[in-house]
Protein backbone atom coordinates (compact mmCIF):
# COMPACT_ATOMS: atom_id res chain seq x y z
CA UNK A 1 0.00 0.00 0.00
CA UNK A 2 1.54 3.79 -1.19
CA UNK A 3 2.28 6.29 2.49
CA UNK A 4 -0.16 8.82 2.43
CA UNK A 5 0.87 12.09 1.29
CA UNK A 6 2.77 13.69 4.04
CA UNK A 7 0.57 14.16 6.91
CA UNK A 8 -2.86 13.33 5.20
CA UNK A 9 -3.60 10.28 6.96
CA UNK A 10 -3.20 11.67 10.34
CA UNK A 11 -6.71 12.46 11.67
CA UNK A 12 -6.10 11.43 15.16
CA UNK A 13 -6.90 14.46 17.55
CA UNK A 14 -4.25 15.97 20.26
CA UNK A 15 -4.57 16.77 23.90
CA UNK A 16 -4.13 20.57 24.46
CA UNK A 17 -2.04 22.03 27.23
CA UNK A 18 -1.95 25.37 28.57
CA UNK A 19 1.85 26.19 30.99
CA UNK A 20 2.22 28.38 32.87
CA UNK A 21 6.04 29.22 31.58
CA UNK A 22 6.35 32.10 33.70
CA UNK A 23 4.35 34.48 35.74
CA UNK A 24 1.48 35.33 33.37
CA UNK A 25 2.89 33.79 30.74
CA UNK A 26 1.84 30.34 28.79
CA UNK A 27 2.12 28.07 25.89
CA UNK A 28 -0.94 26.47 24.24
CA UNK A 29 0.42 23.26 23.14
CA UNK A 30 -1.05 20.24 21.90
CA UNK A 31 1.32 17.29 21.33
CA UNK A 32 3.44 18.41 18.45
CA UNK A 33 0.81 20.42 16.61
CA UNK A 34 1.64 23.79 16.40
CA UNK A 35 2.28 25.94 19.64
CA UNK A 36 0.68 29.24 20.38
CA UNK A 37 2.35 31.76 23.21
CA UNK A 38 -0.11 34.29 24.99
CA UNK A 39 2.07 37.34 26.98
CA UNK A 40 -0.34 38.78 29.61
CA UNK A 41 0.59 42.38 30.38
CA UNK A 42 -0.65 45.02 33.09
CA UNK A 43 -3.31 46.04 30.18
CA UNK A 44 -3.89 43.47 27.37
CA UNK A 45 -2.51 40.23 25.97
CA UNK A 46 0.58 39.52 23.21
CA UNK A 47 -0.29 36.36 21.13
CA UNK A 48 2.48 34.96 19.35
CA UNK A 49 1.12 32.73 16.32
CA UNK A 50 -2.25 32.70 15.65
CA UNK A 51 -3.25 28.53 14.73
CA UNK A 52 -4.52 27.63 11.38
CA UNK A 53 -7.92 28.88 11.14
CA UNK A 54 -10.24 31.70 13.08
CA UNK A 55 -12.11 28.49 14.01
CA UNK A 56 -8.57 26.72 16.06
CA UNK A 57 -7.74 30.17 17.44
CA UNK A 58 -10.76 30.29 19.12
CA UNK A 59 -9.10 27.45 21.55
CA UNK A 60 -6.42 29.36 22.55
CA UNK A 61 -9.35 32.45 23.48
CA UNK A 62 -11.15 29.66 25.50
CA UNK A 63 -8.34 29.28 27.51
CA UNK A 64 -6.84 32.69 27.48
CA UNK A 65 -10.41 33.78 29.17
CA UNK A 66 -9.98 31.40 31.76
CA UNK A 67 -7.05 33.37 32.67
CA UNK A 68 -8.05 37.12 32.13
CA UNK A 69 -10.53 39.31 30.85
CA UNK A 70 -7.74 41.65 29.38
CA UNK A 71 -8.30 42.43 25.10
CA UNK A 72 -6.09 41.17 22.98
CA UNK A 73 -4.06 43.77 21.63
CA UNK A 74 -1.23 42.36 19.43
CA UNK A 75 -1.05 39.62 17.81
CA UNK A 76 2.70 38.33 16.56
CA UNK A 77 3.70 36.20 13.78
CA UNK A 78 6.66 33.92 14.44
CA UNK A 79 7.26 33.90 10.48
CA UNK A 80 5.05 33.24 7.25
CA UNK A 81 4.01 29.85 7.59
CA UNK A 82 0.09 29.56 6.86
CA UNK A 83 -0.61 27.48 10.17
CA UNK A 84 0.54 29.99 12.07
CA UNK A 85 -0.67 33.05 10.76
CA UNK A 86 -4.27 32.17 9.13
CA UNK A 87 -6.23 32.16 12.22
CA UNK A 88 -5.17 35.30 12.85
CA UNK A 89 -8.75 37.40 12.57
CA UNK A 90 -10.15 35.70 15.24
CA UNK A 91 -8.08 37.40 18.27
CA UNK A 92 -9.67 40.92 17.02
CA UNK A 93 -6.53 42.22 18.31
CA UNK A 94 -5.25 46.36 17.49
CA UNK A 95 -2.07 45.08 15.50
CA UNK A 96 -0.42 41.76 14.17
CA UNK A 97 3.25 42.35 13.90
CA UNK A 98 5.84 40.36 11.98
CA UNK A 99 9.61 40.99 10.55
CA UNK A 100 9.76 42.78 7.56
CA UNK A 101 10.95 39.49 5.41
CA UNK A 102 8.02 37.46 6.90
CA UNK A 103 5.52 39.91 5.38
CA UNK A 104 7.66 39.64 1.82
CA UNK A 105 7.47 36.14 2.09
CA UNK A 106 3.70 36.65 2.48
CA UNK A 107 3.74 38.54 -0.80
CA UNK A 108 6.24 36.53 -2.30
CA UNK A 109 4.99 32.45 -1.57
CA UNK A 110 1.93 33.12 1.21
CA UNK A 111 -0.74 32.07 -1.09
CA UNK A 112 1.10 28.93 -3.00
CA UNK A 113 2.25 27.95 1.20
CA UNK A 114 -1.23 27.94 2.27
CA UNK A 115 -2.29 25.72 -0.51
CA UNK A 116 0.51 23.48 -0.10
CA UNK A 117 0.51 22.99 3.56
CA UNK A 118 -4.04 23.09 3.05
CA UNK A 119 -3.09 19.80 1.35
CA UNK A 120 0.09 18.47 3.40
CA UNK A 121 -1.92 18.77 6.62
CA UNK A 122 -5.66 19.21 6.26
CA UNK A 123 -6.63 18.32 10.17
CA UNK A 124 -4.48 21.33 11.02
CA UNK A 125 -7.02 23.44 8.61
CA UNK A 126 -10.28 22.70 10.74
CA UNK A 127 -13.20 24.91 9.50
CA UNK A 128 -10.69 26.41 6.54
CA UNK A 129 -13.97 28.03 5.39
CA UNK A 130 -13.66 30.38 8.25
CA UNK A 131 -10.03 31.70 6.84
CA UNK A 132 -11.24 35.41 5.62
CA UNK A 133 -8.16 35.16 3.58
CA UNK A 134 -3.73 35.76 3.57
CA UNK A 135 -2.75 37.27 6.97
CA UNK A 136 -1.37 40.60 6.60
CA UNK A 137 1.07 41.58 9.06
CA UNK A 138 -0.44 45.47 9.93
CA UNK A 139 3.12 47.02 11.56
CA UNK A 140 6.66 45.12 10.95
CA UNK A 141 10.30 46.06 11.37
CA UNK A 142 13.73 45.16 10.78
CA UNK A 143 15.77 43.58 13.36
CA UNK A 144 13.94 44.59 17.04
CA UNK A 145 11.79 46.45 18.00
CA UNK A 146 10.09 46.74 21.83
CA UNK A 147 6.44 46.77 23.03
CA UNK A 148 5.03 47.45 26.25
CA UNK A 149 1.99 45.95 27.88
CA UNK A 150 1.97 48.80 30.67
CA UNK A 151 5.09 47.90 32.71
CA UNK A 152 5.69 44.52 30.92
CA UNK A 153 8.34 44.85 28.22
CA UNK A 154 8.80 42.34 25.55
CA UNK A 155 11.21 42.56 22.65
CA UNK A 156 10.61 41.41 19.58
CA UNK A 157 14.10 40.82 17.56
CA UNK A 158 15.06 39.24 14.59
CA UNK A 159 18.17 36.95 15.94
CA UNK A 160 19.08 35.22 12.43
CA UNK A 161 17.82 32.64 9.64
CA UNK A 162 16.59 29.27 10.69
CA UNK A 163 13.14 28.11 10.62
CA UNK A 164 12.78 30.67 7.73
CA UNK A 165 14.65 33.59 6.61
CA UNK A 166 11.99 36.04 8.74
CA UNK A 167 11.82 34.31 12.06
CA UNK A 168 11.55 36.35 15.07
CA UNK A 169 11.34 35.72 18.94
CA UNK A 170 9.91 37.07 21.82
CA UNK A 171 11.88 37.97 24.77
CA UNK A 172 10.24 38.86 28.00
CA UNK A 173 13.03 40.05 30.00
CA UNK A 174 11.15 40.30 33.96
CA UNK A 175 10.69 36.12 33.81
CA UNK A 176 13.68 35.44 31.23
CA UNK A 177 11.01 33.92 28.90
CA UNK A 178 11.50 33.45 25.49
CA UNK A 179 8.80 32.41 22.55
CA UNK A 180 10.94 31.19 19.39
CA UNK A 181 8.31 29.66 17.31
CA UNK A 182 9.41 26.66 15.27
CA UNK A 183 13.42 27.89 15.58
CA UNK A 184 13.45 25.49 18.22
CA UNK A 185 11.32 22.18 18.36
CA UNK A 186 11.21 19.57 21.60
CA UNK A 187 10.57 16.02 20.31
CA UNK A 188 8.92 17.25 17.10
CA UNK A 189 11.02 17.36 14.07
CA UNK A 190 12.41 20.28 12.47
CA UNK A 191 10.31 20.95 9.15
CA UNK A 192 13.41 22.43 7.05
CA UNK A 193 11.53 23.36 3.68
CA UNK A 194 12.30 26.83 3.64
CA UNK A 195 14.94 26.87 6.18
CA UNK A 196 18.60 27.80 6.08
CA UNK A 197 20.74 25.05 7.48
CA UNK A 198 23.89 27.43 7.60
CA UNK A 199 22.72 29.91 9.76
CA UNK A 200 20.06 28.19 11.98
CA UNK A 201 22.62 26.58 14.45
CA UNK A 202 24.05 29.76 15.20
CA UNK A 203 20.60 31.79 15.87
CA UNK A 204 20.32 29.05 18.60
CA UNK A 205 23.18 30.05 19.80
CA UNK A 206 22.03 33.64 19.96
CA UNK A 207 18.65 32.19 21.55
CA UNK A 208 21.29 30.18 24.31
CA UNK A 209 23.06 33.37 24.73
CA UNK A 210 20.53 35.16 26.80
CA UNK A 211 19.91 32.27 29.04
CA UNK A 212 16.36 31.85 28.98
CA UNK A 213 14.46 29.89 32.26
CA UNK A 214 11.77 28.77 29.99
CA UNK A 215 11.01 28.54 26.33
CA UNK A 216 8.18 27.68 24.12
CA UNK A 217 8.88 26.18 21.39
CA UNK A 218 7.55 25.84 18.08
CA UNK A 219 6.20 22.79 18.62
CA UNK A 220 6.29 19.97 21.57
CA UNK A 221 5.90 20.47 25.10
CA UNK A 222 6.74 23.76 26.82
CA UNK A 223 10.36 23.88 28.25
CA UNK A 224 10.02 25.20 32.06
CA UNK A 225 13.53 25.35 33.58
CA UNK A 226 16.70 25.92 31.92
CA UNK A 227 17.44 22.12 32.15
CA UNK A 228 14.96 21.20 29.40
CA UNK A 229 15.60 24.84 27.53
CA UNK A 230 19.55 23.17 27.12
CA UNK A 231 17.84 20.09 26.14
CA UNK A 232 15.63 21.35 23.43
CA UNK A 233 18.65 23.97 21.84
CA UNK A 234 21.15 20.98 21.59
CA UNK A 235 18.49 18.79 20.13
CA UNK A 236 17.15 20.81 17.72
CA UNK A 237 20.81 21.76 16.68
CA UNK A 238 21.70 18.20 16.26
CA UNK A 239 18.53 18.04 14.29
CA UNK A 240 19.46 20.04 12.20
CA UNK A 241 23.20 19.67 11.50
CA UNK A 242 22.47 15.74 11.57
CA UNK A 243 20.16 16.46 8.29
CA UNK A 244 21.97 18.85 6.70
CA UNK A 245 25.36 16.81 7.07
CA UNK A 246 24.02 13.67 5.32
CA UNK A 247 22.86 15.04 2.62
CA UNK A 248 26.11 17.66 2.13
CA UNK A 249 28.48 14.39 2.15
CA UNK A 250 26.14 13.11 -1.03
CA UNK A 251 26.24 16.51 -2.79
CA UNK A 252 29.93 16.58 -2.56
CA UNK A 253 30.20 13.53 -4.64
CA UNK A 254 27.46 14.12 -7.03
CA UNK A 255 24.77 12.02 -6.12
CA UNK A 256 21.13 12.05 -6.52
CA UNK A 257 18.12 13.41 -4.59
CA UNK A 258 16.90 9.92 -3.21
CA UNK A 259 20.95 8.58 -2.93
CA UNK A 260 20.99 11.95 -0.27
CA UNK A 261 17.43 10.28 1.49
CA UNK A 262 18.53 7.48 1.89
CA UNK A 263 21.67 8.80 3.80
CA UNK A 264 19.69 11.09 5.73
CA UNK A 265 17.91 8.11 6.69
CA UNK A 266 20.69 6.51 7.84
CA UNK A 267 21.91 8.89 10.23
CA UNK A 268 18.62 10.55 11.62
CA UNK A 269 16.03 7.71 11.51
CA UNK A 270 17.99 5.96 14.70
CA UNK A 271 18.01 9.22 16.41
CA UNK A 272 14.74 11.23 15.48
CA UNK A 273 12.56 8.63 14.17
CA UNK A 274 9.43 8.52 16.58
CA UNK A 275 9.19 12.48 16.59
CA UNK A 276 6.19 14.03 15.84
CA UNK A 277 5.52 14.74 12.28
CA UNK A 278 9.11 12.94 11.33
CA UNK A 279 7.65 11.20 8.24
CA UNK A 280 5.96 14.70 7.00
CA UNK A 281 9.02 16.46 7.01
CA UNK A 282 11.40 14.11 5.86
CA UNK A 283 11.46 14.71 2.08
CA UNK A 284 10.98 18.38 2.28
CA UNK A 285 13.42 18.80 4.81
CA UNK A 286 15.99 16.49 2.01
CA UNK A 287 14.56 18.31 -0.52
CA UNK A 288 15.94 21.84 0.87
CA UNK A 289 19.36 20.48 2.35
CA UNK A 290 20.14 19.46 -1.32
CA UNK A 291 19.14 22.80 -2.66
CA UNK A 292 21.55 24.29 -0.16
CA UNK A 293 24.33 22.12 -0.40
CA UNK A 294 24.35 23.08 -4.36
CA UNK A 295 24.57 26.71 -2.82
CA UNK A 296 20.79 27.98 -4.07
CA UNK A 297 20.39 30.12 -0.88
CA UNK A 298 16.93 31.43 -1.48
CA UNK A 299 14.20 28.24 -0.78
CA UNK A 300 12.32 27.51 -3.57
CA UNK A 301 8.83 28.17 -3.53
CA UNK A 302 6.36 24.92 -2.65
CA UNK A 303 3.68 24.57 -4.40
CA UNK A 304 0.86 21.86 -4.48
CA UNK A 305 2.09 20.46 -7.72
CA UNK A 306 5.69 20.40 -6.44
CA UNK A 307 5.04 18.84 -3.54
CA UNK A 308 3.08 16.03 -4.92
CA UNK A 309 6.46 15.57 -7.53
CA UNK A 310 9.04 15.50 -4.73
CA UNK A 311 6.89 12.77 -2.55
CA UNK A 312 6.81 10.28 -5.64
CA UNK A 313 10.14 10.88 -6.25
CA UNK A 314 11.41 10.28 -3.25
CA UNK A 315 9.45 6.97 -1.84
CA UNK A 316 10.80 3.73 -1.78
């Protein structure tokens, strides 16, 4: 019998969590699906990445309101990816920040990545109907830039390429929190389709550098203590090089696209195997080490029709 396409035959519901990482500050969670961080202030609420649809955001709101009455003023975009940003209209919220290459990357490949991932992932699109349309970031910036939520302070910076080439964090300094989106992963694999191998170990290492006592991720289970933060940064690093190594060592002597899965097989299926979403990101995480290893620095643009091409070509 063929796989499914990437993660189409996973229907199976997850168990949400809500953590407290730090005082007034959690991570909606929900057992490698993707993570949403809520900032509560002195006078409203930070989200940082919205779910999939208006419909899935509405979960987070449920359990935001068992928290606090405060509005939701801003709500922050980790990077372009559409099941992060799509279910942004639901939080009503005064702003929606992002970097200034996530919202070019919105312009650039936002409507061929919602299609793509739509088709990739559709339990991750529930009530898709509901999606008023692209999420457009309303104020960006550069590298940083700092927001207050009356005497709560929380930076928003731009520490390097990884997950994409417009990742951003947020850094609440008063608890040492940090919110890194999918830069850093716990137990969930690393989806590396647009990512850039190069830099992405060393914008953990900026992430490291200011210590943080908890973290949530992009995906997995919040990191509360600087024990499981260490964990999660060397992890996802190995991850990462681990992928990007294999298929370099193939490049380097010419060989093909599926000669360069087969190796990354060999040296991450031991060690990363049973993570969340593993399968799903296997060829597309190949797919873009190869690219990068032939020195195209830009990721190319998924599409529907590429995706389908790359899975065939790349199954046993």
């Amino acid at each position: 019998m063929a796989k499914a396409f990437a993660s189409q035959g996973d229907m199976q519901a997850k168990t949400i969590s809500f953590t407290e990482i730090g005082d007034r500050l959690y991570a909606f969670t929900a057992e490698g699906d993707p993570n949403t961080g809520v900032i509560i202030g002195d006078d409203g609420v930070m989200i940082v990445d919205a779910q999939a649809t208006p419909m899935m955001a509405e979960w987070v709101i449920e359990k935001i309101r068992g928290v606090t009455d405060l509005p939701i003023k801003y709500v922050v975009l980790s990077h372009y990816h559409a099941v992060r940003v799509l279910g942004a209209s639901a939080y009503d919220a005064e702003q929606v920040i992002a970097s200034d290459t996530c919202r070019s990357m919105i312009h650039e490949r936002g409507q061929e990545d919602w299609d793509s991932e739509f088709a990739r992932f559709p339990r991750l699109f529930q009530n898709a109907d509901t999606i008023p349309g692209l999420t457009w970031p309303s104020l960006t910036f550069s590298d940083s830039m700092t927001l207050y939520l009356g005497s709560r302070r929380v930076d928003l910076m731009h520490l390097g390429r990884a997950h994409t080439a417009g990742d951003i964090v947020a850094w609440v300094p008063d608890e040492r929190v940090m919110f890194t989106g999918d830069i850093v992963e716990y137990h969930s694999a690393c989806y590396c389709g647009d990512a850039h191998y190069g830099d992405w170990p060393e914008t953990l290492a900026a992430i490291d550098a200011y210590e943080p006592q908890s973290i949530a991720p992009g995906r997995g289970d919040a990191l509360v203590g600087p024990e499981k933060v260490e964990e999660a940064l060397i992890n996802t690093a190995d991850f990462v090089t681990s992928t990007y190594r294999a298929v370099e060592r193939v490049t380097a002597r010419g060989g093909s696209l599926k000669e360069a899965m087969a190796a990354c097989r060999a040296a991450c299926d031991p060690k990363f195997g049973d993570y969340a979403i593993y399968e799903h990101c296997l060829p597309f995480n190949v797919a873009r080490a190869y690219d990068e290893a032939l020195g195209i620095d830009t990721p190319r643009i998924w599409t529907a029709a590429r995706d389908q091409e790359m899975w065939a070509a790349l199954q046993d």
